[in-house]
N, C-alpha and C. Protein backbone atom coordinates (compact mmCIF):
# COMPACT_ATOMS: atom_id res chain seq x y z
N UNK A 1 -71.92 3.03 108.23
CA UNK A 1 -70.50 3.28 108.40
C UNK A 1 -69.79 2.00 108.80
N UNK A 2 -68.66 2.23 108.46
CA UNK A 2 -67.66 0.98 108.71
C UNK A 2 -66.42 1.13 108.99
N UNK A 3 -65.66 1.07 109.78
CA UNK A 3 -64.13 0.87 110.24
C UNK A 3 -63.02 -0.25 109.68
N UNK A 4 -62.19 -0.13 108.84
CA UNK A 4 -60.89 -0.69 108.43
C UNK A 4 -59.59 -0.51 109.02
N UNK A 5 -59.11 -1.62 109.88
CA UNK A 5 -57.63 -1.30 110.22
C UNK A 5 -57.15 -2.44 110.15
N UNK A 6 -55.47 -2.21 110.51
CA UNK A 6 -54.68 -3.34 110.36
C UNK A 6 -53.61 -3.21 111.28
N UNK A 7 -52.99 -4.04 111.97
CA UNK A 7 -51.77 -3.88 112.78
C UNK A 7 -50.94 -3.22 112.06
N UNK A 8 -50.22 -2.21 112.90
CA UNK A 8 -49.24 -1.59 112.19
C UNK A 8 -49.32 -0.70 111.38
N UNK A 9 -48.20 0.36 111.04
CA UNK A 9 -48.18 1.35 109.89
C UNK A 9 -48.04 0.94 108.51
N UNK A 10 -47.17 0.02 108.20
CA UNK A 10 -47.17 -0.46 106.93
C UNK A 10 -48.35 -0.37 105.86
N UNK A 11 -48.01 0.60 104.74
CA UNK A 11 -49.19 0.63 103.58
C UNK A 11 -49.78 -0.54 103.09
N UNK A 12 -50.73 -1.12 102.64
CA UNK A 12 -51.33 -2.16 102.04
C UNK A 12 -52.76 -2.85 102.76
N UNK A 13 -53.51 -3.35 102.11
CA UNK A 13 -55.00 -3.69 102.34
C UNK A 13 -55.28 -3.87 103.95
N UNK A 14 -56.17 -3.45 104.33
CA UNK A 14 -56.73 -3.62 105.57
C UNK A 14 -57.13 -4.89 105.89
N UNK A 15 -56.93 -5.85 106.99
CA UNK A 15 -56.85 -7.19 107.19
C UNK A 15 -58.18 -6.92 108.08
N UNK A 16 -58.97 -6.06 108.84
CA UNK A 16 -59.86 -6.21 109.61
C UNK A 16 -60.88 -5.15 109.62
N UNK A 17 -62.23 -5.53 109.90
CA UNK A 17 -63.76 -4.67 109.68
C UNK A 17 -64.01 -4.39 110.83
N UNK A 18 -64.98 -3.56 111.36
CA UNK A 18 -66.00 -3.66 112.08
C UNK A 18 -67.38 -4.16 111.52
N UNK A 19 -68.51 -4.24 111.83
CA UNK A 19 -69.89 -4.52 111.70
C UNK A 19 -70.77 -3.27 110.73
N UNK A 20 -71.08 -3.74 109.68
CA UNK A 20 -71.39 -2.08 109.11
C UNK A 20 -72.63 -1.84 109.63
N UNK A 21 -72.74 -0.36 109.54
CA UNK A 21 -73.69 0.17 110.62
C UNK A 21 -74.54 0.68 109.76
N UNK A 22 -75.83 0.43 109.49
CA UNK A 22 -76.09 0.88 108.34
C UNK A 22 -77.06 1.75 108.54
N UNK A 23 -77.21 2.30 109.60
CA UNK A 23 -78.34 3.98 109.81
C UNK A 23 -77.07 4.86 109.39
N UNK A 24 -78.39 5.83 108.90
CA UNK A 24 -77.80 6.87 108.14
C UNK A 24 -78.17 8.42 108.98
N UNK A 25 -76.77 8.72 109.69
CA UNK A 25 -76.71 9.73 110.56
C UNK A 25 -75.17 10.20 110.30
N UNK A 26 -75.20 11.54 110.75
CA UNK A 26 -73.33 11.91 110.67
C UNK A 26 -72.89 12.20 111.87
N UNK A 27 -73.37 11.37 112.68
CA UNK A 27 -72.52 11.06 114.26
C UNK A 27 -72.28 9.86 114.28
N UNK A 28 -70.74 9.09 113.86
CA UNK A 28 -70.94 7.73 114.40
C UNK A 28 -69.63 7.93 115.48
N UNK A 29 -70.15 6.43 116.03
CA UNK A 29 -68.89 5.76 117.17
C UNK A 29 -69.01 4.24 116.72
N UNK A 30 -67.87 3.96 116.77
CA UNK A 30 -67.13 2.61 116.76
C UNK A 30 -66.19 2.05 117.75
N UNK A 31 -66.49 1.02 118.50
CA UNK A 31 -65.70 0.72 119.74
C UNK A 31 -65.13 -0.32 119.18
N UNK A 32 -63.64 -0.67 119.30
CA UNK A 32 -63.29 -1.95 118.88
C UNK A 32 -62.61 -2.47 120.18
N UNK A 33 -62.51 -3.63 120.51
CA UNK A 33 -62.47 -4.35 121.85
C UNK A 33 -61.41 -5.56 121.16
N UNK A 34 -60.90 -5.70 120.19
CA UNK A 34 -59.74 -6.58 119.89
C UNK A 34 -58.70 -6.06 119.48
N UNK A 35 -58.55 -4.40 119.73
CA UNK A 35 -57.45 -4.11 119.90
C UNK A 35 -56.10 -4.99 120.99
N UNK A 36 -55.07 -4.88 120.71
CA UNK A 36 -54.39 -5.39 121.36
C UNK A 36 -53.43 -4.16 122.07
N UNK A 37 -53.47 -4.21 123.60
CA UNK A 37 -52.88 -3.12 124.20
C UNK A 37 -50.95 -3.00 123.85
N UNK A 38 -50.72 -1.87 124.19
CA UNK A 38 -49.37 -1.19 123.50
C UNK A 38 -49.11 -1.59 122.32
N UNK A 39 -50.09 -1.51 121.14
CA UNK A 39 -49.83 -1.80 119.99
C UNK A 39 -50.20 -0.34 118.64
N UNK A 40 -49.65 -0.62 117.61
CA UNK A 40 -49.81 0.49 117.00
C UNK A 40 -51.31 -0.10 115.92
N UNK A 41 -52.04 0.65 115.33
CA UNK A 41 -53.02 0.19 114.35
C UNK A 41 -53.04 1.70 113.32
N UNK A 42 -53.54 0.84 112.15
CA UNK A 42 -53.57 2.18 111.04
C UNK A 42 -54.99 1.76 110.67
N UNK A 43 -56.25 2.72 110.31
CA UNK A 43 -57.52 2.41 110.36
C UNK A 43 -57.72 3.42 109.32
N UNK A 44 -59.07 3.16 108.57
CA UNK A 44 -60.27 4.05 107.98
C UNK A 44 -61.42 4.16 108.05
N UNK A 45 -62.24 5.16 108.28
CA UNK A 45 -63.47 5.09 108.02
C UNK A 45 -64.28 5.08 106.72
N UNK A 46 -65.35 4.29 106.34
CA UNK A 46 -65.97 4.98 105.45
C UNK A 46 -67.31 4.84 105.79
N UNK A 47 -67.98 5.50 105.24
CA UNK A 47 -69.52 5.79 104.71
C UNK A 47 -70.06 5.47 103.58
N UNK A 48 -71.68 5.36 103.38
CA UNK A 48 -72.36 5.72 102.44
C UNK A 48 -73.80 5.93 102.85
N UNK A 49 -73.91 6.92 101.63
CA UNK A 49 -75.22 7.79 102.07
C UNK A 49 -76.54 6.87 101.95
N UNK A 50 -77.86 7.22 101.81
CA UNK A 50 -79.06 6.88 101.29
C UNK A 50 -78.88 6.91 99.32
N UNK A 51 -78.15 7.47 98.57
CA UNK A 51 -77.50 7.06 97.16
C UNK A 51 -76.59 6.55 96.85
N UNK A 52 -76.23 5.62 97.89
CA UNK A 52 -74.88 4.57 97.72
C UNK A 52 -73.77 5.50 97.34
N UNK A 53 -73.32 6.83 97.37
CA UNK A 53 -72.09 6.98 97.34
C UNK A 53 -71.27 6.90 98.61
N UNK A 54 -70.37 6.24 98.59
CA UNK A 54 -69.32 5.88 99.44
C UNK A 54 -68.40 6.97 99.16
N UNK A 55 -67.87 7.70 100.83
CA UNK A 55 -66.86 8.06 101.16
C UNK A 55 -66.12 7.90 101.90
N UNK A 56 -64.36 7.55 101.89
CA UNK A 56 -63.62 6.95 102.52
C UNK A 56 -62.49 7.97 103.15
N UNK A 57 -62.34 7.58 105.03
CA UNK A 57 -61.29 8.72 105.29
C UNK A 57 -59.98 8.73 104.59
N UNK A 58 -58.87 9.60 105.48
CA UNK A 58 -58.13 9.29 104.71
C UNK A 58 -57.25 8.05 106.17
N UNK A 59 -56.10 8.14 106.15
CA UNK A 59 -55.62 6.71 107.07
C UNK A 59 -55.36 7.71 108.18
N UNK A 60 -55.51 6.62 109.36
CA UNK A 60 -55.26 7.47 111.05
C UNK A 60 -54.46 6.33 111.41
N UNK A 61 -53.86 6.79 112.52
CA UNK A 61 -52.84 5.82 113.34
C UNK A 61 -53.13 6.18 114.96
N UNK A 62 -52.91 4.68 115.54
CA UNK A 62 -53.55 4.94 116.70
C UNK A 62 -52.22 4.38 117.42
N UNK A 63 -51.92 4.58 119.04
CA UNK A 63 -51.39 3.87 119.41
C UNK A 63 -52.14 3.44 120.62
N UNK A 64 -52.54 1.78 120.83
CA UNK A 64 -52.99 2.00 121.92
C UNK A 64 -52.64 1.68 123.65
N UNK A 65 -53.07 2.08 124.63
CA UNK A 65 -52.17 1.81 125.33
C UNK A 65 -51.75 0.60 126.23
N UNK A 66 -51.39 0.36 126.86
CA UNK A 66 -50.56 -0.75 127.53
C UNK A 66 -51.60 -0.94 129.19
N UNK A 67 -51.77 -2.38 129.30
CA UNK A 67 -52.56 -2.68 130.54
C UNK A 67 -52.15 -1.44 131.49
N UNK A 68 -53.03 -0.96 132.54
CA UNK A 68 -52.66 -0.53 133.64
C UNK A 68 -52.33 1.10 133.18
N UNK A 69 -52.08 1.27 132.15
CA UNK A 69 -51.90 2.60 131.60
C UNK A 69 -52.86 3.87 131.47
N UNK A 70 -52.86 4.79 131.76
CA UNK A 70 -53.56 5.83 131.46
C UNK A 70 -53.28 6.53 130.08
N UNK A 71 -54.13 7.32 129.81
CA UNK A 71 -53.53 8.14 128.63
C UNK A 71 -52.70 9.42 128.90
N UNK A 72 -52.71 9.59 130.10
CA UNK A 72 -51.65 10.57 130.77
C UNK A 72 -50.45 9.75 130.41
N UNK A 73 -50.30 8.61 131.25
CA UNK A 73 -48.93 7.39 130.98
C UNK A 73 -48.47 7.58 129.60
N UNK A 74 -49.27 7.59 129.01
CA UNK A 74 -48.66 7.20 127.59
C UNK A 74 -48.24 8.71 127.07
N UNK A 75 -49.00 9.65 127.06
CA UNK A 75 -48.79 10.96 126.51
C UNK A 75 -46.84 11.18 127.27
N UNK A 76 -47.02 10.81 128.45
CA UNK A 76 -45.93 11.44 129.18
C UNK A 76 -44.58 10.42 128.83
N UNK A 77 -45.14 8.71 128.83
CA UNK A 77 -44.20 8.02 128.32
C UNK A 77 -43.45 8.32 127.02
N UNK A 78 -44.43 8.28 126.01
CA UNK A 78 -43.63 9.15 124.53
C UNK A 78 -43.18 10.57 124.73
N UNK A 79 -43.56 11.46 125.24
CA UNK A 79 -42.47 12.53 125.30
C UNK A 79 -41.03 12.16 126.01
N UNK A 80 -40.87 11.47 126.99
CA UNK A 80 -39.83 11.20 127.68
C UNK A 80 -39.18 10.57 126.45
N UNK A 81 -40.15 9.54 126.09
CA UNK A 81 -38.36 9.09 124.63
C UNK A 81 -38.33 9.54 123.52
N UNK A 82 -39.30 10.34 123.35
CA UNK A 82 -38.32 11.86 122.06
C UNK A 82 -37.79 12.87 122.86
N UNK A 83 -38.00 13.48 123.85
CA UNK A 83 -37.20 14.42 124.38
C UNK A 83 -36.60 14.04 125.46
N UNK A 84 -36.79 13.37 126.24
CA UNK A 84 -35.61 12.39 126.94
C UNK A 84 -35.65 13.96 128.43
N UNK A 85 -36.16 14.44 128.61
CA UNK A 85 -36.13 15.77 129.38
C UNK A 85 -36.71 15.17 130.44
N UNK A 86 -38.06 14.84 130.34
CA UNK A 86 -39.15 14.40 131.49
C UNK A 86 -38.43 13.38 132.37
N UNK A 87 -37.65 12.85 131.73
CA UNK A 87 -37.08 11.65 132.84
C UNK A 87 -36.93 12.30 133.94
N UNK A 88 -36.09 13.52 134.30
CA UNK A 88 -35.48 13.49 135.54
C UNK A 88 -36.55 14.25 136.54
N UNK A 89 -38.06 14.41 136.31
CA UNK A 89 -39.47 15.19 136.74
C UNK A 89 -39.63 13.73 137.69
């Protein structure tokens, strides 16, 4: 297995890999550590089996979060600026 992303949403070729992993199991994990915090990334996975067919996800978007941040922070930060409600909690 292998991981494709690129800064940003914008459609077009993936600028960055991970390491392909080449045991053949259908549990993977991929840690990437050059993410850059409060940034957005658009990624894919793919595979291939023991008969070389390759299958590719389809695109995910991540946002990730900002030094010092939790994922509470962030869940609660983006609702506050689409619904603008939470502010006054």
């Amino acid at each position: 297995s292998q991981i494709f992303w690129k800064e940003g949403v914008a459609k077009g070729d993936f600028i960055e890999s991970s390491r392909l992993d080449k045991e053949l199991t259908t549990n993977h994990v991929a840690v990437i550590t050059s993410f850059k915090p409060g940034s957005v990334y658009r990624f894919q996975a793919e595979s291939v089996d023991a008969s070389g067919n390759i299958s590719r996800s389809t695109d995910y978007t991540i946002l990730t979060s900002k030094k010092g941040e939790t994922v509470i922070d962030l869940i609660i930060t983006n609702f506050q600026d689409i619904f603008g409600f939470l502010r006054k909690l």
